[in-house]
Protein backbone atom coordinates (compact mmCIF):
# COMPACT_ATOMS: atom_id res chain seq x y z
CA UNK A 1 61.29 186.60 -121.74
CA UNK A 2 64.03 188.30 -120.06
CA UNK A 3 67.26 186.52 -118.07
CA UNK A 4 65.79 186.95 -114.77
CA UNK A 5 63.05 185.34 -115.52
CA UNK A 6 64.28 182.56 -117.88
CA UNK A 7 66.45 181.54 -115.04
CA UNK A 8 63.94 181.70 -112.10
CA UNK A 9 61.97 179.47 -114.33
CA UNK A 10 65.21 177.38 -114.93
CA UNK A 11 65.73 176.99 -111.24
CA UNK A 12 62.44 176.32 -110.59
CA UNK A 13 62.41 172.97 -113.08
CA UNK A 14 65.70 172.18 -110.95
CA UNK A 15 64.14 171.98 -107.72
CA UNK A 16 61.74 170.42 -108.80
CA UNK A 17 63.84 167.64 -110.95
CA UNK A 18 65.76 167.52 -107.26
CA UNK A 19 62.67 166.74 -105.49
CA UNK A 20 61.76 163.76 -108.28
CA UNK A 21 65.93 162.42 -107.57
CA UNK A 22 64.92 162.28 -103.90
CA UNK A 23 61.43 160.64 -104.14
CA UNK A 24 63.48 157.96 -106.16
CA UNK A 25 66.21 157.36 -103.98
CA UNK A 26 64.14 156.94 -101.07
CA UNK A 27 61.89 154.57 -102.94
CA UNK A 28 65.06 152.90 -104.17
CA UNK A 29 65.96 152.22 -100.25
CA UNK A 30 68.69 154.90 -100.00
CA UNK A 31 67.61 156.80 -97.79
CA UNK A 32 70.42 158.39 -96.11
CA UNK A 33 70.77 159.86 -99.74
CA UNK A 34 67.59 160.89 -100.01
CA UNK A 35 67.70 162.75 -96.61
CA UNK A 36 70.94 164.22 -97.50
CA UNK A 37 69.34 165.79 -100.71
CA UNK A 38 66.33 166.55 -98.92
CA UNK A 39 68.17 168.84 -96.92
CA UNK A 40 69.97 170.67 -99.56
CA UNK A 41 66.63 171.19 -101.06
CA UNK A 42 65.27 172.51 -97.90
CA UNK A 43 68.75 175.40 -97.40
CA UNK A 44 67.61 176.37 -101.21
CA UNK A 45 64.14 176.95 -100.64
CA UNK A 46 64.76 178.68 -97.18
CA UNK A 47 66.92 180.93 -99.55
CA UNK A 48 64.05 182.06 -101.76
CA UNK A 49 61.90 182.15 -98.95
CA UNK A 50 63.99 184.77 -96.88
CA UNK A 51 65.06 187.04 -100.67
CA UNK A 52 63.19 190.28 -100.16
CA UNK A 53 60.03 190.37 -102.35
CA UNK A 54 61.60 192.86 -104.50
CA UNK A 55 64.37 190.73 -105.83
CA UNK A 56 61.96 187.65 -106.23
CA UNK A 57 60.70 186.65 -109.59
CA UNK A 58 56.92 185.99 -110.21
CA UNK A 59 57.72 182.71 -111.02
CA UNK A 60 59.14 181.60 -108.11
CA UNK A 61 57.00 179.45 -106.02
């Protein structure tokens, strides 16, 4: 597996640990943290979504 792919996988598994931290906040009550995260999640997967297809990994979702 080469770099590029190794970390797209890598940042997927954070995202998606990110997205578990926020369910659990907000179930916790904090919510204000949870929207805070929410958000940052949101600016990093409007990132991917604008990259040009050509610099996009396969395994990013």
């Amino acid at each position: 597996m080469d770099t590029y792919t190794a970390s797209a996988l890598k940042l997927q598994k954070t995202l998606l640990t990110l997205r578990q931290t926020r369910d659990r906040l907000r179930a916790a009550g904090n919510v204000e943290e949870a929207d805070e995260l929410a958000l940052k999640i949101a600016r990093v997967e409007e990132t991917l979504a604008a990259m040009s297809p050509a610099l996009r990994s396969p395994t990013l979702q």
